[in-house]
N, C-alpha and C. Protein backbone atom coordinates (compact mmCIF):
# COMPACT_ATOMS: atom_id res chain seq x y z
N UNK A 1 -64.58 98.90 5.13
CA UNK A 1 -65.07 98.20 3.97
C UNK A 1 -63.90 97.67 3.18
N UNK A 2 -64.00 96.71 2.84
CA UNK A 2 -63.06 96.02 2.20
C UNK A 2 -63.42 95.61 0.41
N UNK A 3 -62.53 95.65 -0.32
CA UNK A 3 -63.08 95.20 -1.70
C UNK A 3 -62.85 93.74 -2.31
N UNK A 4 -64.15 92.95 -2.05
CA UNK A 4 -63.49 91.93 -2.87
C UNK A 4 -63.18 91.50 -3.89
N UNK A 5 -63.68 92.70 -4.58
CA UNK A 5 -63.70 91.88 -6.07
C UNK A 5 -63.38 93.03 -7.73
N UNK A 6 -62.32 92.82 -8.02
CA UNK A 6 -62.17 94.43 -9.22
C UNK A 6 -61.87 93.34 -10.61
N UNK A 7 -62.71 93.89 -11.42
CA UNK A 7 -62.77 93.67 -12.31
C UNK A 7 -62.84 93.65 -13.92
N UNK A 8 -61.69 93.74 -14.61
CA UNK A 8 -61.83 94.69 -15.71
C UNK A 8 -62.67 94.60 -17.02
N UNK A 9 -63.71 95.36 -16.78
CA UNK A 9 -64.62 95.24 -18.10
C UNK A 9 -64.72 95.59 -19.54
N UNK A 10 -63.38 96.20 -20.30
CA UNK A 10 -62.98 96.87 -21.08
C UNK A 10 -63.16 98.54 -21.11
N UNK A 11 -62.42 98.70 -22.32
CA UNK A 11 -62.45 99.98 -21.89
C UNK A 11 -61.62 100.91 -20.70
N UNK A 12 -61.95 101.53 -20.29
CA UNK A 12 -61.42 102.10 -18.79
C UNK A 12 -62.54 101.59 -17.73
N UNK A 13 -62.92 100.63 -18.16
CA UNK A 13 -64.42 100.61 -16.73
C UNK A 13 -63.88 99.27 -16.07
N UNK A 14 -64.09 99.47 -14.81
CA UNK A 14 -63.79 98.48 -13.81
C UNK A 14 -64.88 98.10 -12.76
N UNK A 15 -65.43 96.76 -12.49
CA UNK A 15 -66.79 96.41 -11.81
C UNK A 15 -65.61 96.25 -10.71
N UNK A 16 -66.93 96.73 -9.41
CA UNK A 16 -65.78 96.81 -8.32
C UNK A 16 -66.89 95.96 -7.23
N UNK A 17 -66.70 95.11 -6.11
CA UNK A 17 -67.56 94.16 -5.06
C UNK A 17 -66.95 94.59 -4.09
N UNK A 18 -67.83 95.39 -2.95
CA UNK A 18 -67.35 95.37 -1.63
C UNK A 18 -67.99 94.41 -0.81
N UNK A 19 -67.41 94.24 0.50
CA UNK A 19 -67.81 92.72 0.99
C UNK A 19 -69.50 93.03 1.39
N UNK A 20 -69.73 94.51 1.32
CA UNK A 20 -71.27 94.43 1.96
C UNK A 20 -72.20 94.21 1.08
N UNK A 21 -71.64 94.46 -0.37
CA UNK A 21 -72.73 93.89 -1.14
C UNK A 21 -72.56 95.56 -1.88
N UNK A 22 -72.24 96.26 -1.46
CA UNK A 22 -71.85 97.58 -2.57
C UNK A 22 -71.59 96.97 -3.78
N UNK A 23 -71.39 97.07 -5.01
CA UNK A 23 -70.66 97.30 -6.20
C UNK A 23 -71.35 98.02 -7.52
N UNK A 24 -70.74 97.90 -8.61
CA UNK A 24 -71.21 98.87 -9.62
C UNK A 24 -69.98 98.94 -10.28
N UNK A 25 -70.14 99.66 -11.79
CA UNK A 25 -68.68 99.80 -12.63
C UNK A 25 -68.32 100.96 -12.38
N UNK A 26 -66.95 101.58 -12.20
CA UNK A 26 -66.42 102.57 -12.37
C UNK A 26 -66.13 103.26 -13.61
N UNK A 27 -66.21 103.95 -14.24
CA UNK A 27 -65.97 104.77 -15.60
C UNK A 27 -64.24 105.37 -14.97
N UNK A 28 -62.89 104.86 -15.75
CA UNK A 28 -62.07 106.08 -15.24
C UNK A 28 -60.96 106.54 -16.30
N UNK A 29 -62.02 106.75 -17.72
CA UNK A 29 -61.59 107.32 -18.56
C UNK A 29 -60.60 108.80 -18.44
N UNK A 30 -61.06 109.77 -17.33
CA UNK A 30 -60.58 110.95 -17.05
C UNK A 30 -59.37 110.63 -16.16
N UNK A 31 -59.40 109.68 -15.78
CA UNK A 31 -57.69 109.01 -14.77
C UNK A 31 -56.84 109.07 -15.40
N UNK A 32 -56.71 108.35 -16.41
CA UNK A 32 -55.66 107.92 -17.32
C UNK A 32 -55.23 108.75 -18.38
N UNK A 33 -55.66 110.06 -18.17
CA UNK A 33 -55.50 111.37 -18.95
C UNK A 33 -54.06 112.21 -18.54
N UNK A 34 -53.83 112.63 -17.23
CA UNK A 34 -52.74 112.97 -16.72
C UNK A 34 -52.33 112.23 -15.46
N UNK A 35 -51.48 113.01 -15.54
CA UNK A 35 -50.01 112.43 -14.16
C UNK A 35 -49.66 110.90 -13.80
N UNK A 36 -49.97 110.45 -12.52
CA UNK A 36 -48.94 108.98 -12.59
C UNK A 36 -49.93 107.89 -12.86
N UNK A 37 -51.38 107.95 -13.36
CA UNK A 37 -52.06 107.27 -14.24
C UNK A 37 -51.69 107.31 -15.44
N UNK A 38 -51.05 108.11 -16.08
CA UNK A 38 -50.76 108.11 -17.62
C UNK A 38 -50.45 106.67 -18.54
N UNK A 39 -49.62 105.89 -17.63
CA UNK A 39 -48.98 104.53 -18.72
C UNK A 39 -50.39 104.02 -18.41
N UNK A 40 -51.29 104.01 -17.88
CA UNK A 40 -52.97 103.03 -17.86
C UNK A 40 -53.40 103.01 -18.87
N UNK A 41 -53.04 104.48 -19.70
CA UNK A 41 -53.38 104.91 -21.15
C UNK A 41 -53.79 103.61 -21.83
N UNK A 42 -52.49 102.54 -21.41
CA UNK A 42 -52.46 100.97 -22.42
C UNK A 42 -53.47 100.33 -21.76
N UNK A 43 -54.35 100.31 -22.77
CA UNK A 43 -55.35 98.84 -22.00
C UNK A 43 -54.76 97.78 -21.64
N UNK A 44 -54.44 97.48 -22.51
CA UNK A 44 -53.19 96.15 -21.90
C UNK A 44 -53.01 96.16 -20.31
N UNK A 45 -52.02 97.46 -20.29
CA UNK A 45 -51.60 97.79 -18.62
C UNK A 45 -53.11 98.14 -17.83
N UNK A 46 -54.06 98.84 -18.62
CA UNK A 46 -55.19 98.97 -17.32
C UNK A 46 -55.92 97.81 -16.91
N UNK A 47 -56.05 96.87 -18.24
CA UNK A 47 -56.80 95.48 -17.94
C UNK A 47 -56.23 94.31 -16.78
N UNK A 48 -55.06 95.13 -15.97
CA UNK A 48 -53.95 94.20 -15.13
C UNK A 48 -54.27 94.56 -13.47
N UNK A 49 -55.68 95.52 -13.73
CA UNK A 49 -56.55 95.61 -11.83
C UNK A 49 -56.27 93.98 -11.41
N UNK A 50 -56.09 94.43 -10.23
CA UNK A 50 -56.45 94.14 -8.94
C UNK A 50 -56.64 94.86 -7.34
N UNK A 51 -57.22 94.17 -7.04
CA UNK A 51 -57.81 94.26 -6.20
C UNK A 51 -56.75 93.96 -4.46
N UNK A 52 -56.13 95.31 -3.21
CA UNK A 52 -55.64 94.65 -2.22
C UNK A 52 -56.23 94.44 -1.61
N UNK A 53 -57.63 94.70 -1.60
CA UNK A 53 -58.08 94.39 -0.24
C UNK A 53 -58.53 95.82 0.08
N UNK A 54 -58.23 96.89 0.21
CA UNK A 54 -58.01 98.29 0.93
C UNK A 54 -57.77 99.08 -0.44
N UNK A 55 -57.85 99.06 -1.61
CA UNK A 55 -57.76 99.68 -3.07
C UNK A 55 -57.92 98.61 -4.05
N UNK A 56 -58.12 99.25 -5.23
CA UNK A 56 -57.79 98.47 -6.49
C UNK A 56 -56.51 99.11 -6.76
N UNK A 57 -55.61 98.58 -7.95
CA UNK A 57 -54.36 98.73 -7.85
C UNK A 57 -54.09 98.39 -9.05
N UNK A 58 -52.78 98.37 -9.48
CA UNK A 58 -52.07 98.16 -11.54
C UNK A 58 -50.63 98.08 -10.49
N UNK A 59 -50.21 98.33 -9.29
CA UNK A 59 -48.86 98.31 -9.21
C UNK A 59 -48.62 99.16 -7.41
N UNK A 60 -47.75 98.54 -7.00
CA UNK A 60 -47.47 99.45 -5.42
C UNK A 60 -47.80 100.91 -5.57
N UNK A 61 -47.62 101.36 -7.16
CA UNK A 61 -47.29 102.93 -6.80
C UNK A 61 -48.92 104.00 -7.58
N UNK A 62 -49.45 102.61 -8.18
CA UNK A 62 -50.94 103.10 -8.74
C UNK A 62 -52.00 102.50 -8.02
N UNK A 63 -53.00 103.26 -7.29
CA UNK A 63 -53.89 102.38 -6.72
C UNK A 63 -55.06 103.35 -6.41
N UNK A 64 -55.93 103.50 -6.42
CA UNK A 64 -57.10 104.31 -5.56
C UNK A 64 -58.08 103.65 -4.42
N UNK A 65 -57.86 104.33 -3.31
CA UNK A 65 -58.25 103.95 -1.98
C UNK A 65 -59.51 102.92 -1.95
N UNK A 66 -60.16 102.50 -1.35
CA UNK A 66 -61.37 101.77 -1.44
C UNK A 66 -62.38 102.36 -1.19
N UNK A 67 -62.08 103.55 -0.24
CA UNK A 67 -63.08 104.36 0.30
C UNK A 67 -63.47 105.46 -0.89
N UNK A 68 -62.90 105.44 -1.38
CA UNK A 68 -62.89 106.56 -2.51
C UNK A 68 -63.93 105.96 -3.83
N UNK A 69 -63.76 104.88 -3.99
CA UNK A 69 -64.23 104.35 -4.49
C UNK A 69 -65.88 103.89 -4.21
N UNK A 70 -65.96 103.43 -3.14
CA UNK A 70 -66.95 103.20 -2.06
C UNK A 70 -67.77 104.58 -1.88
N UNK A 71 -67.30 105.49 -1.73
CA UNK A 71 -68.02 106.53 -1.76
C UNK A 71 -68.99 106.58 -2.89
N UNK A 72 -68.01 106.78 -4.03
CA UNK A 72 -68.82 106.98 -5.70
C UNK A 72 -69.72 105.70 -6.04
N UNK A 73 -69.43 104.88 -5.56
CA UNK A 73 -70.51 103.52 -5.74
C UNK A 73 -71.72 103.73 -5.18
N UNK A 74 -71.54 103.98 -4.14
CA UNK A 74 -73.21 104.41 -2.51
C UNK A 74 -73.42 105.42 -2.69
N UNK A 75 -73.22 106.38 -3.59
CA UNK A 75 -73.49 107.59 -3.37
C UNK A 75 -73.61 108.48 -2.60
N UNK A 76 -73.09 108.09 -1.76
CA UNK A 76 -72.54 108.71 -0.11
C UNK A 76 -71.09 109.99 -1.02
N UNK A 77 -71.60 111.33 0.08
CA UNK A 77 -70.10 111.83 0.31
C UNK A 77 -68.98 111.36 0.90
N UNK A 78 -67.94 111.72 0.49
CA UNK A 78 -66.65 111.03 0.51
C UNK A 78 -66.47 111.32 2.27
N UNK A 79 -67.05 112.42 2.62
CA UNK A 79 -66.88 112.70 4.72
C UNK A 79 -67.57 111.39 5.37
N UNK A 80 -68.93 110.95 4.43
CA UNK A 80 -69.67 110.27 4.98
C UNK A 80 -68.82 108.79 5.19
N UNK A 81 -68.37 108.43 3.70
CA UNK A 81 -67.54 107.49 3.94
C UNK A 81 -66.58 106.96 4.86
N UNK A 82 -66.08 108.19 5.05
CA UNK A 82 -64.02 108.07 5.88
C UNK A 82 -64.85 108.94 7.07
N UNK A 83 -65.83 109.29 7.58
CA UNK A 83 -66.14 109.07 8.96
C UNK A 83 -66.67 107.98 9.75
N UNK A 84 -67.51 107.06 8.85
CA UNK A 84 -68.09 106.11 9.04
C UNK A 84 -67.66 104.85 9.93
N UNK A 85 -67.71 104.60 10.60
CA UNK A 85 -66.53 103.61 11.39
C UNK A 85 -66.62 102.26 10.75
N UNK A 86 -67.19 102.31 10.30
CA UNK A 86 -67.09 101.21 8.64
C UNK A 86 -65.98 101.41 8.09
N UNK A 87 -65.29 102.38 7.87
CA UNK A 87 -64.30 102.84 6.63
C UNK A 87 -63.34 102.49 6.57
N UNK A 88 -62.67 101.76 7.34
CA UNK A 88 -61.56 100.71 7.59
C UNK A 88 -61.89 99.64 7.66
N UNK A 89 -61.46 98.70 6.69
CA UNK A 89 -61.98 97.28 6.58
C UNK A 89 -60.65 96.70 8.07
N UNK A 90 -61.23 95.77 8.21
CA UNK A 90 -60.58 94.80 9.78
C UNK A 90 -60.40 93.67 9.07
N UNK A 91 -59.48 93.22 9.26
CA UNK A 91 -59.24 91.53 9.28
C UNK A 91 -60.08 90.51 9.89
């Protein structure tokens, strides 16, 4: 699964489009609380998502997987997801 589309809606919430037609907003108020999410703290800096393709992202070294994401959207468990032979988006 691939993401096409991240989007910042204020706040800490981010609308996220996977190519199958998944999406929904993310809430990730509790992210940006500790460790190497911390500078997201700045809206400024969190309102700067994008989207690679394979995560949303703020920078090479901040990003959360797609599948991870994808999971919490479908309400699928996260095994269900990353077993799925879906779970790697293809070119």
């Amino acid at each position: 699964m691939k993401v096409q589309e991240a989007t910042y809606k204020g706040g800490y919430d981010i609308h996220v489009l996977f190519e199958d037609g998944i999406g929904g907003t993310i809430h990730l108020n509790d992210l940006v609380e500790t460790g190497i999410f911390l500078p997201l703290k700045d809206p400024a800096q969190f309102a700067k998502v994008y989207t690679t393709g394979y995560s949303i992202a703020w920078s090479d070294q901040l990003e959360i997987d797609a599948a991870t994401i994808y999971a919490e959207l479908s309400g699928k468990a996260p095994g269900e997801v990353f077993s799925s032979p879906n779970a790697y988006a293809t070119n």
